[in-house]
Protein backbone atom coordinates (compact mmCIF):
# COMPACT_ATOMS: atom_id res chain seq x y z
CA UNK A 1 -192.22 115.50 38.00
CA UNK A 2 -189.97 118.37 38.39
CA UNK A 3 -186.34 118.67 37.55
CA UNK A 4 -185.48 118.58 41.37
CA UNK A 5 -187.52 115.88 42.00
CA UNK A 6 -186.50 113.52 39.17
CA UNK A 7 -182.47 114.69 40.58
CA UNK A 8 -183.81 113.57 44.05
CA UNK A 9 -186.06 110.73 42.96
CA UNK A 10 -185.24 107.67 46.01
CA UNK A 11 -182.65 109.74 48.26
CA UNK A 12 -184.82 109.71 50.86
CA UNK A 13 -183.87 105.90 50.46
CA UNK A 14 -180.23 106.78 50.14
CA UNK A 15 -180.46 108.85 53.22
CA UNK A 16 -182.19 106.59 55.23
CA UNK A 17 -180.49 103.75 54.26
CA UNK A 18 -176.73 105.00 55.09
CA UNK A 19 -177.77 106.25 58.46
CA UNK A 20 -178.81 102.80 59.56
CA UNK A 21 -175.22 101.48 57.87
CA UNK A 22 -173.18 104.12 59.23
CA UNK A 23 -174.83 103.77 62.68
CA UNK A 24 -173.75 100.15 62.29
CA UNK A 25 -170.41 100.89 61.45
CA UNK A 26 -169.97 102.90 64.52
CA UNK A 27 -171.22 99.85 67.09
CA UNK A 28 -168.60 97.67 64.89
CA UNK A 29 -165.77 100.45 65.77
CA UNK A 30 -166.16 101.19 68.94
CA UNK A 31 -164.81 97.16 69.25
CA UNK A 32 -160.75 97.69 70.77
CA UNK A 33 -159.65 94.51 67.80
CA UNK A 34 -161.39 96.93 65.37
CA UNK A 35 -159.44 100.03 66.77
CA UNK A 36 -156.31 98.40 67.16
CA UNK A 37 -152.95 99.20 65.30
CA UNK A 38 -151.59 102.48 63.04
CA UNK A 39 -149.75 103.03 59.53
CA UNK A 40 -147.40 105.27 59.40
CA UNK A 41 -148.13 107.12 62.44
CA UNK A 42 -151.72 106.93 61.63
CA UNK A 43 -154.19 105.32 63.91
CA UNK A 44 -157.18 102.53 63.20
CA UNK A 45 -159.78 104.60 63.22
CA UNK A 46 -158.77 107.34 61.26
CA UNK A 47 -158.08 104.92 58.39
CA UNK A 48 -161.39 103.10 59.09
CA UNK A 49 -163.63 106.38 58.74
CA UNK A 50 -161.77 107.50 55.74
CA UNK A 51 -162.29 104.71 53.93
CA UNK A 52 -166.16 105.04 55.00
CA UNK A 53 -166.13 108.45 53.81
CA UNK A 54 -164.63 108.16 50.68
CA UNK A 55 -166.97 105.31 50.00
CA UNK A 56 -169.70 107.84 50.81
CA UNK A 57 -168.13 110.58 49.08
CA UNK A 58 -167.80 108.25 45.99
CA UNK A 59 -171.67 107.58 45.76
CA UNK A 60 -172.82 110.65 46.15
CA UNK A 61 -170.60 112.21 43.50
CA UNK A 62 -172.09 109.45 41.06
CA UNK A 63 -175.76 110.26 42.32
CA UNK A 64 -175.16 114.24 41.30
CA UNK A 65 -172.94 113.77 38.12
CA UNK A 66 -175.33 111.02 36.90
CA UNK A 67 -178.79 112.26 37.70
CA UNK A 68 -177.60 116.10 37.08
CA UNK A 69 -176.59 115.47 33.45
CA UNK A 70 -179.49 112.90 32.97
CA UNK A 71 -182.02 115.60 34.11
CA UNK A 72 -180.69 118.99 33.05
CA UNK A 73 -177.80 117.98 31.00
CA UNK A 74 -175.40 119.81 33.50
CA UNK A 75 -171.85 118.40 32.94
CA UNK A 76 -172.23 118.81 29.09
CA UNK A 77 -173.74 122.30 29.65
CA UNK A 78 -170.53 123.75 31.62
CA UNK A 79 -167.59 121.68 30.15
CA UNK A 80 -168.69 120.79 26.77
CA UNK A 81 -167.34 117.04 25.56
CA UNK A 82 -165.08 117.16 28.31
CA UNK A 83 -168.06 116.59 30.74
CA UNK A 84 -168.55 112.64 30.72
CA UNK A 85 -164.19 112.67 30.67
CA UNK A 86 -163.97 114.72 33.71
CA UNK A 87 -166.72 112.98 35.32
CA UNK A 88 -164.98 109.60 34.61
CA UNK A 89 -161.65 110.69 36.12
CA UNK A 90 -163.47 111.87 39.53
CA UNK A 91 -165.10 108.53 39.44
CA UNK A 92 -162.20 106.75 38.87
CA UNK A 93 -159.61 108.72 41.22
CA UNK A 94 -162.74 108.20 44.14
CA UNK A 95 -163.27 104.36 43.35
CA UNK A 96 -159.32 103.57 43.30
CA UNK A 97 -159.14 105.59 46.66
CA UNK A 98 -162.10 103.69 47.76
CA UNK A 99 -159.92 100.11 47.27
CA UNK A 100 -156.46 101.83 48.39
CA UNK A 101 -158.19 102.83 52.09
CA UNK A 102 -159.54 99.70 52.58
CA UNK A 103 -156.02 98.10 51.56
CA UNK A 104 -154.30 100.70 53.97
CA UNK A 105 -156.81 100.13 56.69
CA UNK A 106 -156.28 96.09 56.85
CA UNK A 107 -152.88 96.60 56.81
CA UNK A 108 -152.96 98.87 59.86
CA UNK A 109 -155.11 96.40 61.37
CA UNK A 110 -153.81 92.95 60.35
CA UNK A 111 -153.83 90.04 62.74
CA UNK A 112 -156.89 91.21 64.47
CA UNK A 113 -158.88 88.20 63.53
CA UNK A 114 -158.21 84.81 65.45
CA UNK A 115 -158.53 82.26 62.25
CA UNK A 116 -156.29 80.21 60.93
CA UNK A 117 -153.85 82.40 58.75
CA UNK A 118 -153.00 80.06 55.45
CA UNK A 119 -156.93 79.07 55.48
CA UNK A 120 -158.03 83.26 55.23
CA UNK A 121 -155.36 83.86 52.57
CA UNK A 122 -156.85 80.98 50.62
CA UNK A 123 -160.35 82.87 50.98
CA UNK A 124 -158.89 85.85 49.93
CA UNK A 125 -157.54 84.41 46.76
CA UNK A 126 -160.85 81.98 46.20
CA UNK A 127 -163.19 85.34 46.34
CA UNK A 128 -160.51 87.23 43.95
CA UNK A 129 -161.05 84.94 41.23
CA UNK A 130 -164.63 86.67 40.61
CA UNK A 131 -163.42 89.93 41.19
CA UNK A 132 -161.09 89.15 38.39
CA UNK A 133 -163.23 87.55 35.93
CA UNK A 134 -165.96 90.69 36.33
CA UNK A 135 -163.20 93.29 35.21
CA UNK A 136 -162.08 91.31 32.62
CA UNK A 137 -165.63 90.37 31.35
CA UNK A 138 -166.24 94.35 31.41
CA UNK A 139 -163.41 94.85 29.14
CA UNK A 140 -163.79 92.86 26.73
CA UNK A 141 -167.92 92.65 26.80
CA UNK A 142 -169.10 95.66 28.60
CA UNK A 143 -166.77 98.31 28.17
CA UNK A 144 -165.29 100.58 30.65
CA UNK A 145 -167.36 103.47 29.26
CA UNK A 146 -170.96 101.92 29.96
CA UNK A 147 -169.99 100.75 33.36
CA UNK A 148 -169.16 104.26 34.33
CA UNK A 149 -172.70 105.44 33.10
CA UNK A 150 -171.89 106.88 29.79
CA UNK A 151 -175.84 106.12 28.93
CA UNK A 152 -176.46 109.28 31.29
CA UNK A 153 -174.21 111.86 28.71
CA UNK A 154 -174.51 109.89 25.21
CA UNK A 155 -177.92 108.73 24.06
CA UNK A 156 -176.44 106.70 21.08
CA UNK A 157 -175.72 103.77 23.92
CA UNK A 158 -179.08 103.86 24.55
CA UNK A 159 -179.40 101.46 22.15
CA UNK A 160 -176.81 98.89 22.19
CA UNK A 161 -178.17 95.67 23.56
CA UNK A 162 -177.63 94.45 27.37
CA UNK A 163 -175.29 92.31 27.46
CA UNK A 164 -175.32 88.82 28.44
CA UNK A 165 -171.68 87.08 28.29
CA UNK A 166 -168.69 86.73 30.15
CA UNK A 167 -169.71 87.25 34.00
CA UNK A 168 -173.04 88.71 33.31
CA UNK A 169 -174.28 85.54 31.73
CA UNK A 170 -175.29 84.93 35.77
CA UNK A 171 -176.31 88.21 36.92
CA UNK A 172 -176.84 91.69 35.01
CA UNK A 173 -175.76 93.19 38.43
CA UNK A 174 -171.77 91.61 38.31
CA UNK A 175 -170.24 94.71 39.44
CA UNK A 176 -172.24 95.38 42.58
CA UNK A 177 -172.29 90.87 43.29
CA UNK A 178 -168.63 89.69 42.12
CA UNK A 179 -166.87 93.38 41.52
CA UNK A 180 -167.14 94.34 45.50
CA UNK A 181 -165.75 91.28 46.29
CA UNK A 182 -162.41 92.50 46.32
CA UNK A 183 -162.96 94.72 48.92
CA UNK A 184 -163.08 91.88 50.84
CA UNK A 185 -159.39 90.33 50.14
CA UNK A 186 -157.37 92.40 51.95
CA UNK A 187 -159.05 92.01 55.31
CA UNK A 188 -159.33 88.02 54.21
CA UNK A 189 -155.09 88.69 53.24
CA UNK A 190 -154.38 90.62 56.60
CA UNK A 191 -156.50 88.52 58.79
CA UNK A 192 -158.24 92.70 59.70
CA UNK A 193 -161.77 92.77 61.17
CA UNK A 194 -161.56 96.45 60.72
CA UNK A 195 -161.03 95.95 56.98
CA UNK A 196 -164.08 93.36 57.18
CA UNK A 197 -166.34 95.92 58.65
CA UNK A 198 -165.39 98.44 56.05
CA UNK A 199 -165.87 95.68 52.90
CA UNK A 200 -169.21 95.00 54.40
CA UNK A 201 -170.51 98.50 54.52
CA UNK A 202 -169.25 99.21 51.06
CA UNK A 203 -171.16 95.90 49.95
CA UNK A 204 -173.82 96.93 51.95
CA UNK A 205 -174.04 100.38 50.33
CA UNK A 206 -173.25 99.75 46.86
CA UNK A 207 -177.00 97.98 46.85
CA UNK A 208 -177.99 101.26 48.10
CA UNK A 209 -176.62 103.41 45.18
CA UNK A 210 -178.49 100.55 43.22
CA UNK A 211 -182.24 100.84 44.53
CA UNK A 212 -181.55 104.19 45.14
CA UNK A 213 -179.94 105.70 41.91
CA UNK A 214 -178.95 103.19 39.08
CA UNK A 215 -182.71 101.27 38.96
CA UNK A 216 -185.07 104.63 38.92
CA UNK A 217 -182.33 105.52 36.36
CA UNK A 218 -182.18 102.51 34.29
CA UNK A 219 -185.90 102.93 34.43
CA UNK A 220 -186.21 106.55 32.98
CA UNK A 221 -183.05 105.75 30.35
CA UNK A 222 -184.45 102.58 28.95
CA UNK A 223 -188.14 102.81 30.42
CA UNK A 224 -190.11 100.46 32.89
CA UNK A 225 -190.69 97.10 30.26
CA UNK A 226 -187.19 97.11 29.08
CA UNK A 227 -185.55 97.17 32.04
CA UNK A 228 -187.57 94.85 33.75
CA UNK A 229 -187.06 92.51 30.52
CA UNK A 230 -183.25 92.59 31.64
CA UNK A 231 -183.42 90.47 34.18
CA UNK A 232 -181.91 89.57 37.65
């Protein structure tokens, strides 16, 4: 394959795939309990479709940084050993943003859903418990470093064993099952169905970035055995 095909390898699956999500999102905001409310002069659905595009913006930065540098060795080319630094403060500024809109967006939203209040707060805290336990399972087992894809820039972790304690004892894929689960609390906290909406396209999509980016990746980093070896 060529260099712009392995970079592109499965975005026609990307593409496709958040179409179909972002044409759901759309029927789910055109709903007035979805549109309702503002923050700070801001309305509903401005916060709604920022936090949509941010998500967006997010995964596609990932998808070029990741599969650029994997296939042409671009980031370390044009900013040395600052390249995988650099790239992990974009990815971390874009994934804290990601959890700040959707936090913003229930609370511009909250009391849109008709449930019982004290039972959704206890939902929110029951599904933060795995949130909790994944971040703290990839600090002390996984590192910070591998779950931002340092495997793409540094060959030495090509190497290291998967690793099978803490959280991913039950699934190799903890980040995209238990770790997106707290973008789910604050619409559980603020009783927001536009929050809901927004937690279930970034769930939604994450799974995307997965078929799409991190498996053909995982596949051409470790080969086709290995990572089929790893798991569920």
């Amino acid at each position: 394959m060529s260099q712009a095909a392995l970079i592109y390898e499965k975005q026609w699956l990307h593409a496709s795939a958040l179409v179909v999500l972002l044409a759901g999102l759309a029927v789910f905001g055109d709903f007035d309990s979805v549109r309702s409310g503002q923050l700070w002069g801001i309305t509903t659905p401005v916060w709604f479709w920022l936090a949509a595009t941010v998500a967006v913006a997010h995964q596609v930065y990932v998808w070029f940084c990741w599969r650029t540098q994997l296939h042409g060795s671009l980031l370390t080319r044009v900013l040395g050993t600052g390249g995988f630094p650099l790239y992990a403060v974009g990815f971390s500024i874009l994934g804290i943003a990601r959890v700040v809109l959707v936090l913003t967006l229930a609370i511009s939203n909250r009391d849109t859903l008709q449930a019982n209040p004290t039972a959704l707060k206890l939902l929110a805290l029951i599904i933060l418990v795995p949130g909790a336990y994944l971040f703290y399972s990839v600090k002390r087992y996984f590192g910070f470093r591998r779950a931002f894809g340092i495997d793409h820039f540094d060959e030495s972790y090509r190497s290291l064993p998967f690793v099978r304690k803490g959280i991913f004892r039950f699934t190799r894929n903890g980040m995209y099952v238990y770790g997106f689960l707290l973008l789910w609390v604050p619409g559980f906290w603020f009783a927001s169905l536009a929050a809901m909406s927004v937690a279930l396209f970034n769930h939604l999509y994450i799974w995307v970035h997965y078929f799409a980016t991190e498996l053909p990746d995982m596949k051409r980093i470790y080969g086709q055995a290995r990572t089929e070896a790893m798991g569920p």
